[in-house]
Protein backbone atom coordinates (compact mmCIF):
# COMPACT_ATOMS: atom_id res chain seq x y z
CA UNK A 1 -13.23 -22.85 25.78
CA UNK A 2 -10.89 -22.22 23.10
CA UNK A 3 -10.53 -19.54 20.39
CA UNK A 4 -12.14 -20.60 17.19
CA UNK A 5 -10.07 -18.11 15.46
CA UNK A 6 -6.05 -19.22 14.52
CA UNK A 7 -3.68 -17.48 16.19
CA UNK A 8 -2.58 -15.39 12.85
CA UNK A 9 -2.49 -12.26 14.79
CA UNK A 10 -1.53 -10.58 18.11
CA UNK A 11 -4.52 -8.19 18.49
CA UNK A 12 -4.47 -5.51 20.70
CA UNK A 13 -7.01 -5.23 23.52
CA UNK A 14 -9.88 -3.37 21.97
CA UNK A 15 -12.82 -4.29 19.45
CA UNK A 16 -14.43 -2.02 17.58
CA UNK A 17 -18.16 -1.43 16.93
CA UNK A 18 -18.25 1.43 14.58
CA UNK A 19 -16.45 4.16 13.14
CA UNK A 20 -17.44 8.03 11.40
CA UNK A 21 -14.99 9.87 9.51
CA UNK A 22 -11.36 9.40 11.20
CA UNK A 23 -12.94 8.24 14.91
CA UNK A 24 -13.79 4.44 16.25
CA UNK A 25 -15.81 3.43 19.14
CA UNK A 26 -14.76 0.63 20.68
CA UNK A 27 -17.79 -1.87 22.37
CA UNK A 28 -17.32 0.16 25.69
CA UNK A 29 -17.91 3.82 23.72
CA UNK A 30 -14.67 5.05 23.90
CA UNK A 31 -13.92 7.00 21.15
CA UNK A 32 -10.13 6.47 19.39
CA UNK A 33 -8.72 8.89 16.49
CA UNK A 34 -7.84 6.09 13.84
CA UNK A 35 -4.56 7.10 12.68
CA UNK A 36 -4.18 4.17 10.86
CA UNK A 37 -6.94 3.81 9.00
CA UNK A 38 -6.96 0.04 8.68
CA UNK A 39 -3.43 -0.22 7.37
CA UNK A 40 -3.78 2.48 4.45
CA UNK A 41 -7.24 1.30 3.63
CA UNK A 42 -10.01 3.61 4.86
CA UNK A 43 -9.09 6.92 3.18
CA UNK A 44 -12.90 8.19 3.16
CA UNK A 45 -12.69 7.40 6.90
CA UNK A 46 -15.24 5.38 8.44
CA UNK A 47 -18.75 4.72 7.14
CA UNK A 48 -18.62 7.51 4.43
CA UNK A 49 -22.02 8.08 2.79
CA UNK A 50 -21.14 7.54 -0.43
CA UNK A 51 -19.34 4.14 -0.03
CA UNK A 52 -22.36 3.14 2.46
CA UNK A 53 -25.11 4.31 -0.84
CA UNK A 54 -22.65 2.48 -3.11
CA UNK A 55 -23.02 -1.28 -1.00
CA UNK A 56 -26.40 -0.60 -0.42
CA UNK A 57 -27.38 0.05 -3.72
CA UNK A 58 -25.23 -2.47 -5.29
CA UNK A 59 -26.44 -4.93 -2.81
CA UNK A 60 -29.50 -4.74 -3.93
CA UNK A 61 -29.28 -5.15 -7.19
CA UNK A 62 -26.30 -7.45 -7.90
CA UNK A 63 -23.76 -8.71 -5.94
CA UNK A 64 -21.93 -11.57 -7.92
CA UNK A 65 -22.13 -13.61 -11.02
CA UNK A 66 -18.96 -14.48 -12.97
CA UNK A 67 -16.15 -13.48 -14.66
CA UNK A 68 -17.65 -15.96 -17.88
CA UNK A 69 -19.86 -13.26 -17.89
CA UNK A 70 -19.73 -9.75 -19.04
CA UNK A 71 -19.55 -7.23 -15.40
CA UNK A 72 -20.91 -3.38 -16.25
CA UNK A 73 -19.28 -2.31 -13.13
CA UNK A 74 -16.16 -3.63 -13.70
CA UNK A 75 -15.49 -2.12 -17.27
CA UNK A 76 -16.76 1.09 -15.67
CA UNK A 77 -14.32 1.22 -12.87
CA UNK A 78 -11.42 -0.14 -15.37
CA UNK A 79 -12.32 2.68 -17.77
CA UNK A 80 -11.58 5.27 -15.04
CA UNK A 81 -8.74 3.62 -13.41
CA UNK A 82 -6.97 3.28 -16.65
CA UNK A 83 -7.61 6.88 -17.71
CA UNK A 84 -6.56 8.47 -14.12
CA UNK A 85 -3.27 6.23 -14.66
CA UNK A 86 -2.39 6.47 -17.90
CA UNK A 87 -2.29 2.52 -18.44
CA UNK A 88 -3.93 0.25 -20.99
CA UNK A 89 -5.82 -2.73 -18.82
CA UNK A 90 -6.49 -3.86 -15.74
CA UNK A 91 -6.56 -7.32 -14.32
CA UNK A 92 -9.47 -7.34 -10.94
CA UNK A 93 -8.38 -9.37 -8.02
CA UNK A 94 -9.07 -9.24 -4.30
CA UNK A 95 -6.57 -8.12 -2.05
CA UNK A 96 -2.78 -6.57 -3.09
CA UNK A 97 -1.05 -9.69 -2.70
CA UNK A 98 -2.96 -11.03 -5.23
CA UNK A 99 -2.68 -8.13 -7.19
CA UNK A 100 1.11 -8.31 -7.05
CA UNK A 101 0.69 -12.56 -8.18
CA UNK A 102 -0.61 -11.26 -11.34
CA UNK A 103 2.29 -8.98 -11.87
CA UNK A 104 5.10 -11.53 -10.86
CA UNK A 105 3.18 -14.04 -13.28
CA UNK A 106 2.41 -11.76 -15.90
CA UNK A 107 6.16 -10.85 -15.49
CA UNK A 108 6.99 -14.36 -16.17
CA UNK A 109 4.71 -15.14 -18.85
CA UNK A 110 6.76 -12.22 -20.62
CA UNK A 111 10.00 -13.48 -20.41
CA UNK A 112 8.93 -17.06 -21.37
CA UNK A 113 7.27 -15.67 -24.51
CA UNK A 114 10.82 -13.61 -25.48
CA UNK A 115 12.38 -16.92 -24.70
CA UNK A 116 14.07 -16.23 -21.13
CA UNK A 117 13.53 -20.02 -19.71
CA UNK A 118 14.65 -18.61 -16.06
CA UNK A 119 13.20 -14.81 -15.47
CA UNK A 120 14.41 -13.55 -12.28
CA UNK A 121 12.68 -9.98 -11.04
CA UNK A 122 15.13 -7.57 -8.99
CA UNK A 123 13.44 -6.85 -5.92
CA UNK A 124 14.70 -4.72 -2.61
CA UNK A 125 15.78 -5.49 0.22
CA UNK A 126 13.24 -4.38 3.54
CA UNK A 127 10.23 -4.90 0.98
CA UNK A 128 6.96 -6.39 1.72
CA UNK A 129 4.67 -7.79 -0.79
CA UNK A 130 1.99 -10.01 0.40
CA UNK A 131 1.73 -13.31 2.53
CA UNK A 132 1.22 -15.62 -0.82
CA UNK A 133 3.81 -18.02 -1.15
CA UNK A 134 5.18 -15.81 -4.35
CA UNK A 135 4.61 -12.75 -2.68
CA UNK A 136 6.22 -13.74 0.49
CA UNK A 137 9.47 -14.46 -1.62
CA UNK A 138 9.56 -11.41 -3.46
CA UNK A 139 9.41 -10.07 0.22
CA UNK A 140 12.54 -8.18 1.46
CA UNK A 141 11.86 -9.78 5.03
CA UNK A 142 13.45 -12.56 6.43
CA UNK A 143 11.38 -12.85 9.55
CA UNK A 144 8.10 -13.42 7.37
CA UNK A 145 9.72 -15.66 5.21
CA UNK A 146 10.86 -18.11 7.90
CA UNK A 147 9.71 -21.52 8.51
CA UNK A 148 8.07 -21.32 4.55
CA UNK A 149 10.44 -22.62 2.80
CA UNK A 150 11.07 -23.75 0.24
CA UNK A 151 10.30 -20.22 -1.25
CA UNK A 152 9.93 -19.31 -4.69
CA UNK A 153 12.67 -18.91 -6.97
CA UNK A 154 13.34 -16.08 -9.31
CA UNK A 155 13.65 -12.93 -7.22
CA UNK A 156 17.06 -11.22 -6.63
CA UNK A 157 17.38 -8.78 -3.97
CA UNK A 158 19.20 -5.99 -3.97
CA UNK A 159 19.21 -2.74 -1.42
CA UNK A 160 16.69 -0.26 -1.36
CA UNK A 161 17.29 3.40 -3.07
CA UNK A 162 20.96 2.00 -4.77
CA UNK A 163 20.90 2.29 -8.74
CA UNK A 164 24.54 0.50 -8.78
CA UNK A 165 23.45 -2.25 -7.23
CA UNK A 166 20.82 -2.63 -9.94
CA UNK A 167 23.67 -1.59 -12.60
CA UNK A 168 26.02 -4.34 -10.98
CA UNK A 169 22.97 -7.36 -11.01
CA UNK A 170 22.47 -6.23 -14.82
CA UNK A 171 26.19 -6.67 -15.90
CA UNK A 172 25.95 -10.20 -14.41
CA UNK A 173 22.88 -11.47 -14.98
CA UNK A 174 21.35 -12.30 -18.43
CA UNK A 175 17.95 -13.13 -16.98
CA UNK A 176 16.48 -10.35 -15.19
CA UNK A 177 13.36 -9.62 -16.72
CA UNK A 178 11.58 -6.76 -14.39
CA UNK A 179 12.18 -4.72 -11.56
CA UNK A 180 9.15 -4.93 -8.48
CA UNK A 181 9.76 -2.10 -6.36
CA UNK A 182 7.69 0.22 -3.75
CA UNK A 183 7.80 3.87 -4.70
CA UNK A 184 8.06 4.34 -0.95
CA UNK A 185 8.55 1.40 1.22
CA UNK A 186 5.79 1.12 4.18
CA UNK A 187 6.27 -2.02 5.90
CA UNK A 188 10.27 -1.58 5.66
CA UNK A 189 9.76 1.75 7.84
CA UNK A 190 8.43 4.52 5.58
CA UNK A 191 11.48 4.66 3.52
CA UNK A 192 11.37 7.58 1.19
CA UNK A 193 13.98 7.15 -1.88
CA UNK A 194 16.08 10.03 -3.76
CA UNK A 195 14.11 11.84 -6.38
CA UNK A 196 16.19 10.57 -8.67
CA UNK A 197 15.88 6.94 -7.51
CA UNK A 198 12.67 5.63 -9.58
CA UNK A 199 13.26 7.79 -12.80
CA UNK A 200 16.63 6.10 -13.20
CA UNK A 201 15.21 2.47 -12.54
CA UNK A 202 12.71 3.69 -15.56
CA UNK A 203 16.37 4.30 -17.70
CA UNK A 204 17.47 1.30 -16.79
CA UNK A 205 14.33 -1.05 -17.91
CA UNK A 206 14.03 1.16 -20.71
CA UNK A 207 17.74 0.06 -21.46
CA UNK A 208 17.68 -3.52 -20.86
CA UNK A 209 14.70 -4.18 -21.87
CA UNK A 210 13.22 -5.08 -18.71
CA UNK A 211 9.39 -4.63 -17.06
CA UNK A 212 9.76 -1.86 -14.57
CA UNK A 213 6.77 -2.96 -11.93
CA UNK A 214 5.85 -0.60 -8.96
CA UNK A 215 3.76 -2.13 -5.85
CA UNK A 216 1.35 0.98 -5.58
CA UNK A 217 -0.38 -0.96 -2.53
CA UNK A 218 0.08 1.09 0.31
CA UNK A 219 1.50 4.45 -1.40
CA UNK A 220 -1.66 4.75 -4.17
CA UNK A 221 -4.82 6.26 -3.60
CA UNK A 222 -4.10 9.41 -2.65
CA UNK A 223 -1.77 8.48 -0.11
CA UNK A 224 1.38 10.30 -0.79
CA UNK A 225 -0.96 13.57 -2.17
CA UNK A 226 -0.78 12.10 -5.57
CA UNK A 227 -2.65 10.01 -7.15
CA UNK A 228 0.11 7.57 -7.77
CA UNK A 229 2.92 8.13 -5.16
CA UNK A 230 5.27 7.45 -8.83
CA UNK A 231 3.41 10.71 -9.32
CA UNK A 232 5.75 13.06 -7.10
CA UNK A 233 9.20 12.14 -9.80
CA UNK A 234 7.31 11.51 -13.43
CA UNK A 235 8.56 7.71 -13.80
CA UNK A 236 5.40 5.88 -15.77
CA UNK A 237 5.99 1.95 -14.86
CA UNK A 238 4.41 -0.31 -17.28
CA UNK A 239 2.70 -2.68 -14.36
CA UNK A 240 1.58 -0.53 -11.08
CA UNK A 241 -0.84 -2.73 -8.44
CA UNK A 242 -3.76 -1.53 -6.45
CA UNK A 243 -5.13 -2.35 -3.44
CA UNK A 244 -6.28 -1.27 0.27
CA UNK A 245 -7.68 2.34 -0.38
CA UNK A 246 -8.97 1.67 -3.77
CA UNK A 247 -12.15 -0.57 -2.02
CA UNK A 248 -11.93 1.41 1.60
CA UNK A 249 -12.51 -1.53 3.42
CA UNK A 250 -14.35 -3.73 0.75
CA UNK A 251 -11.75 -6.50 -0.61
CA UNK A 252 -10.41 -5.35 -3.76
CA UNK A 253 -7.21 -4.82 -5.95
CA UNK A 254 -6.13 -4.32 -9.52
CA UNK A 255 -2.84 -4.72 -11.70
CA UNK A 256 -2.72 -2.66 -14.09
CA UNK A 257 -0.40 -2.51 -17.57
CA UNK A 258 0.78 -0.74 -20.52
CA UNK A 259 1.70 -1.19 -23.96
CA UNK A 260 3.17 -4.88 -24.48
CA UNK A 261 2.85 -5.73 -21.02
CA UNK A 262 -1.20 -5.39 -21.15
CA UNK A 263 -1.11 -7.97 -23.91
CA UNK A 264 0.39 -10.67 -22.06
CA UNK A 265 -2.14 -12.00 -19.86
CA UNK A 266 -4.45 -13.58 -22.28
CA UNK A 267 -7.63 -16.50 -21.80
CA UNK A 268 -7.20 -19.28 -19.30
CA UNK A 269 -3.59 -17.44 -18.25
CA UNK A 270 -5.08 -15.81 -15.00
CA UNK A 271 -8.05 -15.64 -13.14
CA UNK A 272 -10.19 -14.83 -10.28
CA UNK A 273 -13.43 -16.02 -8.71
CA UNK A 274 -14.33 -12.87 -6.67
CA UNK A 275 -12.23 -10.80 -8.05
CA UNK A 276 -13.61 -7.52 -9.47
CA UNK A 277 -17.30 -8.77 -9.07
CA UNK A 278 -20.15 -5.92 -9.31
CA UNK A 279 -20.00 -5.14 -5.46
CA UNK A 280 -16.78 -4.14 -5.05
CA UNK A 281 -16.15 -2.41 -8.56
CA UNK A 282 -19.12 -0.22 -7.44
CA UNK A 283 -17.45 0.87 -4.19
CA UNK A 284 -14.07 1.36 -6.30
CA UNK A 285 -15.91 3.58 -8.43
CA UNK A 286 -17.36 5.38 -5.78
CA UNK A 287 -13.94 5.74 -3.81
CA UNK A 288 -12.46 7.29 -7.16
CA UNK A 289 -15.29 10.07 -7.69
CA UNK A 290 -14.75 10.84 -3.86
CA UNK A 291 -10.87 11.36 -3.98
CA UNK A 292 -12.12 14.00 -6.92
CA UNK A 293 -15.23 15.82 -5.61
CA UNK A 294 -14.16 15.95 -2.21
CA UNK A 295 -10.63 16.66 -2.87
CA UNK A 296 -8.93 14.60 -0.88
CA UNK A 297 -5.77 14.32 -2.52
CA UNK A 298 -5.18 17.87 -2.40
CA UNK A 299 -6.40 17.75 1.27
CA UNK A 300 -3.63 14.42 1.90
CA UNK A 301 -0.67 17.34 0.59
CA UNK A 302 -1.94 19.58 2.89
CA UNK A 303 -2.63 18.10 5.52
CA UNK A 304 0.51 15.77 5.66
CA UNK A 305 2.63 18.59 4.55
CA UNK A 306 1.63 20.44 8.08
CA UNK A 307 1.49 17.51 10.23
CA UNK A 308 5.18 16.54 9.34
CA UNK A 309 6.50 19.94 9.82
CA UNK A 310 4.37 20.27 13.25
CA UNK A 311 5.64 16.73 14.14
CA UNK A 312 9.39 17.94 12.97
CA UNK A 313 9.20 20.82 15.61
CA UNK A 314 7.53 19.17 18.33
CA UNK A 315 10.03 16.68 18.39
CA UNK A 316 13.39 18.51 17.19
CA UNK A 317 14.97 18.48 19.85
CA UNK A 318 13.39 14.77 21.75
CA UNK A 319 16.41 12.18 22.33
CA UNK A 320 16.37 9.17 20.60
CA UNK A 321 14.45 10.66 17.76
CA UNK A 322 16.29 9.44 14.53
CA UNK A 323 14.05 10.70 11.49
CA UNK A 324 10.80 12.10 10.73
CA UNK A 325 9.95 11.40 7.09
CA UNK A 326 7.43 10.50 4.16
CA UNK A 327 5.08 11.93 1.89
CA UNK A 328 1.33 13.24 2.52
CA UNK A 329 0.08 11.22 4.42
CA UNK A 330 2.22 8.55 5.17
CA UNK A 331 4.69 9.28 7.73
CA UNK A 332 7.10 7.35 9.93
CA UNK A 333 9.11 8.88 13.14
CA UNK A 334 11.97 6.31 13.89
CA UNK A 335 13.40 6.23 17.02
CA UNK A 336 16.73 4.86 17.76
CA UNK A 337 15.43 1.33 19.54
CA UNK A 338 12.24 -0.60 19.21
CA UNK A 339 9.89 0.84 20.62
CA UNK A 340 6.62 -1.57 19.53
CA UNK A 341 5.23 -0.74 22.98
CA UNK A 342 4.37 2.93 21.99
CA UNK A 343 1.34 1.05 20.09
CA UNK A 344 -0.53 0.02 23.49
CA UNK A 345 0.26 3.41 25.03
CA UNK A 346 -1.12 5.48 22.56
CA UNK A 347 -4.75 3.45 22.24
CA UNK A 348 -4.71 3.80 25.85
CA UNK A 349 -4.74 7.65 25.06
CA UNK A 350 -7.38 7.37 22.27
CA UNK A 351 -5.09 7.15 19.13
CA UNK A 352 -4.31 4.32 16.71
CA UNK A 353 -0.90 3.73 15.01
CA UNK A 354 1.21 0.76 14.77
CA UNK A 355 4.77 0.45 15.03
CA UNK A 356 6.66 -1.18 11.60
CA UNK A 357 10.53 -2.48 11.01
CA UNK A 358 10.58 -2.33 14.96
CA UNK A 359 11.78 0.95 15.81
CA UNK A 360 9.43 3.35 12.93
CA UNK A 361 6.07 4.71 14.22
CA UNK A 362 3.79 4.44 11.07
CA UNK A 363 0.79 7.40 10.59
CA UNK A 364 -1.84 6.45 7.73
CA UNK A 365 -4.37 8.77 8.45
CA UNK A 366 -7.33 8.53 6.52
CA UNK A 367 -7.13 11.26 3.94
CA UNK A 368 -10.26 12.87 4.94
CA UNK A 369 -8.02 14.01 8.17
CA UNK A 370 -8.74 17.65 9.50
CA UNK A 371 -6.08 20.16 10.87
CA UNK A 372 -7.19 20.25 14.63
CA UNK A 373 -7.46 16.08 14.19
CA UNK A 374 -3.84 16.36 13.03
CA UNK A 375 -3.31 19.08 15.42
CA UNK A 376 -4.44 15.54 18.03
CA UNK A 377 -2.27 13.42 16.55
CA UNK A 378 1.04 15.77 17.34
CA UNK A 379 0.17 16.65 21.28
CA UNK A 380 -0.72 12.54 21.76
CA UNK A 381 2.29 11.55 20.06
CA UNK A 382 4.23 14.29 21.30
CA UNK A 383 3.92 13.46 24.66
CA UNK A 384 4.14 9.72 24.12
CA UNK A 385 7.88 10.16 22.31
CA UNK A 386 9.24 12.82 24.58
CA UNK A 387 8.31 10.35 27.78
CA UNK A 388 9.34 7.05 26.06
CA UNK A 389 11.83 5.46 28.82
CA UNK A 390 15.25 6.85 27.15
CA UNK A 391 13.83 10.41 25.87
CA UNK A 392 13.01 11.93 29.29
């Protein structure tokens, strides 16, 4: 018999059938430290009491009606989003590649309205973005992009953490219009830029006039042991996107704006079915008092702060180690050749990563991670680096 399901992905060997805190059981009862966390998305961990009161509760109550109607939920998660981030509105949608859609088109709609007929938006090169046909062009990723053609137009790439290549595309180009960028870049191998990377991209929008636009996807939340991983350098954007942790594991994601740019998107210019319906507001609003009374931010600067200095001296002296880098807890080790089958070795030793731009072991803990689980993750990986074929 066949699959019913499309070959989209190339799963790994395991299925899961529940999860506490930072630990899955798989349908056999083994029991894997998940340091993963769904991609950046469970940051409570698994089945965390208040996100499981939040479903249940809004479950029974109300689950969806419209966004022709007025949503209580929704202005209440909006009101706290836009305090904790210092922005003006927020736009609901349902995953982060729709949140970043909303940005490229508000964006747009921007330029168009100042009388640009052709915006173009800088983006970098190694990015990722979403799967959406916009998305996937803003993308700094060939291998996604292939076989999708033709893509979108309007996005000029430039490399990652270089200011003069921005200064260069502004001397010849008369129709940039924004700037997308990652604060750190996940998918393109937890690239951490220069501290004074994002505050001179602000002096540069400020300068020309343009949108400055960060993709808070992956690095927001808590992530980085801020907030916003913008946060660490004290560059305000004036369009930041949500997603993953902000629903921990419920479907949700926001785009957020400031001053002119929260006035753009107006009636009939954007929309959303599911998007920020009562269900999945409630859980954001749940996952934001969480991240407060629990403390996990604090605990994601801690705790990453020890796990990449543990990992750093575990591994100082391992061949074929390149780097060790990123920010709370969101850490790559890259290793000087691809080494994608490090993934099935570790889950056969009970731990969960993945393996991104080929040769960059990716950690996304949840943020509710514990120093002897950390302490886990360093002997596991330890071991699996130091007897890669190559390091021994």
């Amino acid at each position: 018999m066949s699959e019913p399901l499309m070959a989209t992905y190339k799963r790994l060997p395991v299925t899961f059938a529940r999860g506490e805190g930072v630990w899955l059981w798989d349908t056999n009862g083994t029991r894997y430290l998940d340091a993963l966390s769904g991609i950046a998305v469970c940051g409570l961990g698994h089945a965390h009491p208040a996100v499981r009161e939040a479903i249940c509760e809004q479950a029974g109550q109300l689950i969806h009606t419209s966004n022709l109607y007025g949503i209580a939920e929704q202005e209440r998660l909006g009101a706290m989003l836009t305090e904790r981030t210092g922005m003006d509105r927020v736009f609901f949608a349902n995953s982060g590649a729709e949140a970043n859609e909303a940005a490229i088109k508000l964006a747009r709609l921007h330029a168009h309205r100042r009388g640009i007929e052709n915006p173009a938006i800088l983006v970098a090169e190694n990015s990722f973005h979403g799967r959406t046909l916009a998305t996937l062009s803003a993308t700094g990723n060939r291998k996604v992009q292939a076989g999708f053609e033709p893509l979108v137009q309007g996005f000029l790439r430039v490399p990652y953490n270089d200011v003069e290549a921005i200064e260069i595309a502004a001397s010849h180009r008369q129709n940039i219009v924004a700037i997308l960028i990652e604060p750190i870049q996940g998918e393109g191998g937890i690239r951490v830029p220069t501290d004074d990377y994002l505050p001179r991209l602000r002096a540069i929008c400020d300068r020309e006039g343009w949108l400055l636009i960060y993709d808070e996807i992956q690095t927001g939340m808590g992530r980085t042991g801020r907030f916003l991983a913008h946060e660490h350098v004290a560059a305000r954007p004036d369009v930041v996107t949500l997603a993953k942790g902000l629903g921990n594991g419920v479907p949700i994601g926001a785009c957020l704006a400031r001053g002119a740019a929260a006035e753009v998107l107006t009636p009939g210019a954007h929309g959303s079915t599911f998007g920020g319906n009562p269900l999945a507001c409630r859980v954001g609003r749940a996952v934001l008092e969480t991240l407060d009374t629990d403390h996990l931010i604090e605990n994601a600067a801690r705790q990453g702060d020890a796990l990449l200095s543990a990992l750093r001296e575990r591994l100082a002296d391992t061949k074929g180690v390149v780097g060790i880098r990123g920010r709370g807890l969101m850490i790559g080790i890259e290793l000087d050749r691809p080494c994608a089958e490090l993934v099935g070795q570790a889950l056969d030793a009970g731990l969960l990563i993945n393996v991104t731009a080929e040769r960059v072991i990716r950690l996304l803990p949840p943020l509710i991670l514990s120093a002897p689980e950390a302490e886990r993750i360093v002997q596991v990986l330890g071991e699996l680096i130091q007897g890669f074929p190559g390091n021994v």
